[in-house]
C-alpha atoms as a PDB file:
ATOM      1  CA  UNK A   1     134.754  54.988 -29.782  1.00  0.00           C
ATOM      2  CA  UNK A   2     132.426  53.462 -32.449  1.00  0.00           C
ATOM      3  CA  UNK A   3     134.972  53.141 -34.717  1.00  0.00           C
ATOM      4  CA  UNK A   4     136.807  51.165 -32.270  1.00  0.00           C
ATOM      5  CA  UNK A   5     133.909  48.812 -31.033  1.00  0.00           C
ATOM      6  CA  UNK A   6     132.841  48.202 -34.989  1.00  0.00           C
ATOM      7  CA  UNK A   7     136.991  47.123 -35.495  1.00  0.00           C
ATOM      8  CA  UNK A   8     136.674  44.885 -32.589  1.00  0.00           C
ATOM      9  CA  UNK A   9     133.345  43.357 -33.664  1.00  0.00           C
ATOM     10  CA  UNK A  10     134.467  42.658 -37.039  1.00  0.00           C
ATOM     11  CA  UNK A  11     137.496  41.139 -35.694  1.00  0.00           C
ATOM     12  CA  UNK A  12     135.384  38.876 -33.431  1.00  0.00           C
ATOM     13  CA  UNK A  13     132.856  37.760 -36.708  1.00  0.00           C
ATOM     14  CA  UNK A  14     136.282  37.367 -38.884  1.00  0.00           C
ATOM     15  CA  UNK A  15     137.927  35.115 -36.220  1.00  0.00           C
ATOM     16  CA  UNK A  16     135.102  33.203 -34.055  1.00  0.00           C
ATOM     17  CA  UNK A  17     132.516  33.409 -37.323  1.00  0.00           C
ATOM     18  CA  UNK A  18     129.448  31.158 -36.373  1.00  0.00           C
ATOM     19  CA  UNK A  19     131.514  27.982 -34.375  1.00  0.00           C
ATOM     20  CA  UNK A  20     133.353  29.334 -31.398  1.00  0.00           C
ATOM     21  CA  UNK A  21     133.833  25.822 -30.478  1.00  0.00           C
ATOM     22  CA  UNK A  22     136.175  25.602 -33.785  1.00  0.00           C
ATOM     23  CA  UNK A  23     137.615  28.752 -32.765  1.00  0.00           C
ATOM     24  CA  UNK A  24     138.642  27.799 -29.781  1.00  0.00           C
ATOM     25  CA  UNK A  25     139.963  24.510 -30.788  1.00  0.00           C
ATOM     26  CA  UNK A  26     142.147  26.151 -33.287  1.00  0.00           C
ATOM     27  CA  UNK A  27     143.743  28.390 -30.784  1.00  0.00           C
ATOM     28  CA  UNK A  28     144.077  25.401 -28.645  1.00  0.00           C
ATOM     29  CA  UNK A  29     145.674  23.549 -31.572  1.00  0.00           C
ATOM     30  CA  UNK A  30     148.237  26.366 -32.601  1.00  0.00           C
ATOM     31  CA  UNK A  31     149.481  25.753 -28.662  1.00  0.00           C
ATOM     32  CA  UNK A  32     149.719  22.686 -28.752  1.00  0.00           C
ATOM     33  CA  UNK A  33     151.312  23.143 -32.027  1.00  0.00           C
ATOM     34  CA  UNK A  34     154.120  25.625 -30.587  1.00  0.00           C
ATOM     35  CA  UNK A  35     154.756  23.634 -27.314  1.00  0.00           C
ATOM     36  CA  UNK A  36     155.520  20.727 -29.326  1.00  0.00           C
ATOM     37  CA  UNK A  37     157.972  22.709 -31.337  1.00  0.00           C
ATOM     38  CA  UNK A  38     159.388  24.035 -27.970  1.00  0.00           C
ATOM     39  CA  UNK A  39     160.189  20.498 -26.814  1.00  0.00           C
ATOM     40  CA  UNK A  40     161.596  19.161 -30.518  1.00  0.00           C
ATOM     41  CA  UNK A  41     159.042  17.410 -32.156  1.00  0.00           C
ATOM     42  CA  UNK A  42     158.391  17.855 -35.487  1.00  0.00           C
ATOM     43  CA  UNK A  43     154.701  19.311 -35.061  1.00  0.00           C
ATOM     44  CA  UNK A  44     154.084  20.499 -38.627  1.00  0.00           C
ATOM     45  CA  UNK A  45     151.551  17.911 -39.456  1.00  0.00           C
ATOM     46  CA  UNK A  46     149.360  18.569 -36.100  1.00  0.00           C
ATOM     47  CA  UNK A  47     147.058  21.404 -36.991  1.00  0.00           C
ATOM     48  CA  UNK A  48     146.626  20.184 -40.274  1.00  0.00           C
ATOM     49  CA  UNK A  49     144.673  16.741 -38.759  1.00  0.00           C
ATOM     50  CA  UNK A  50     143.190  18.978 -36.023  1.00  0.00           C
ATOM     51  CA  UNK A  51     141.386  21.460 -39.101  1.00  0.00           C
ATOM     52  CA  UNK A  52     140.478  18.027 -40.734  1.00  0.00           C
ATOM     53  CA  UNK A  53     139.143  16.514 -37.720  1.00  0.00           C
ATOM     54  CA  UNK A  54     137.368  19.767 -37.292  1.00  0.00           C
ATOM     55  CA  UNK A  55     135.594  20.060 -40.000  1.00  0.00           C
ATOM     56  CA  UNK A  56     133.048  17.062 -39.525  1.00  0.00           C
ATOM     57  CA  UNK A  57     131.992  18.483 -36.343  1.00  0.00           C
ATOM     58  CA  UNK A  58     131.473  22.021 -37.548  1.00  0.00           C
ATOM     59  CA  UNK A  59     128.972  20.511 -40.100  1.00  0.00           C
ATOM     60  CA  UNK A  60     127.434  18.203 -37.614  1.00  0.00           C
ATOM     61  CA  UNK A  61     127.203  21.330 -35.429  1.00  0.00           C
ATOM     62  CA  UNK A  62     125.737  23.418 -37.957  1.00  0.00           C
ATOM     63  CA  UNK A  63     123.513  20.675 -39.263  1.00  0.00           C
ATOM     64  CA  UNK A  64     121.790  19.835 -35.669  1.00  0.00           C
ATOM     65  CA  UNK A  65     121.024  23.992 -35.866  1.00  0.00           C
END
């Protein structure tokens, strides 16, 4: 059981990391992403813009810490 609650917490650092508002957000945006694909558009270029627009407020985030 350790072994499994040590996988699971290093999964949770490796993926949510310090920002689990940017976590979050990415999830949100690979949704987005797929349900855009799912209806035909052309949604390659959408979590690209959402990592850049994400990246300001991680630092403005982590700054105001």
């Amino acid at each position: 059981m350790r072994h499994l609650k040590a996988f699971g917490a290093f999964w949770w650092d490796f993926v949510v990391g310090d920002d689990w508002l940017v976590a979050v957000a990415v999830v949100a945006g690979l949704a987005i992403t797929a349900a855009l694909v799912h209806v035909g558009v052309n949604a390659w270029w959408f979590l690209p813009v959402l990592v850049l627009g994400l990246v300001p407020v991680s630092i403005r985030r982590l700054v105001r810490r």
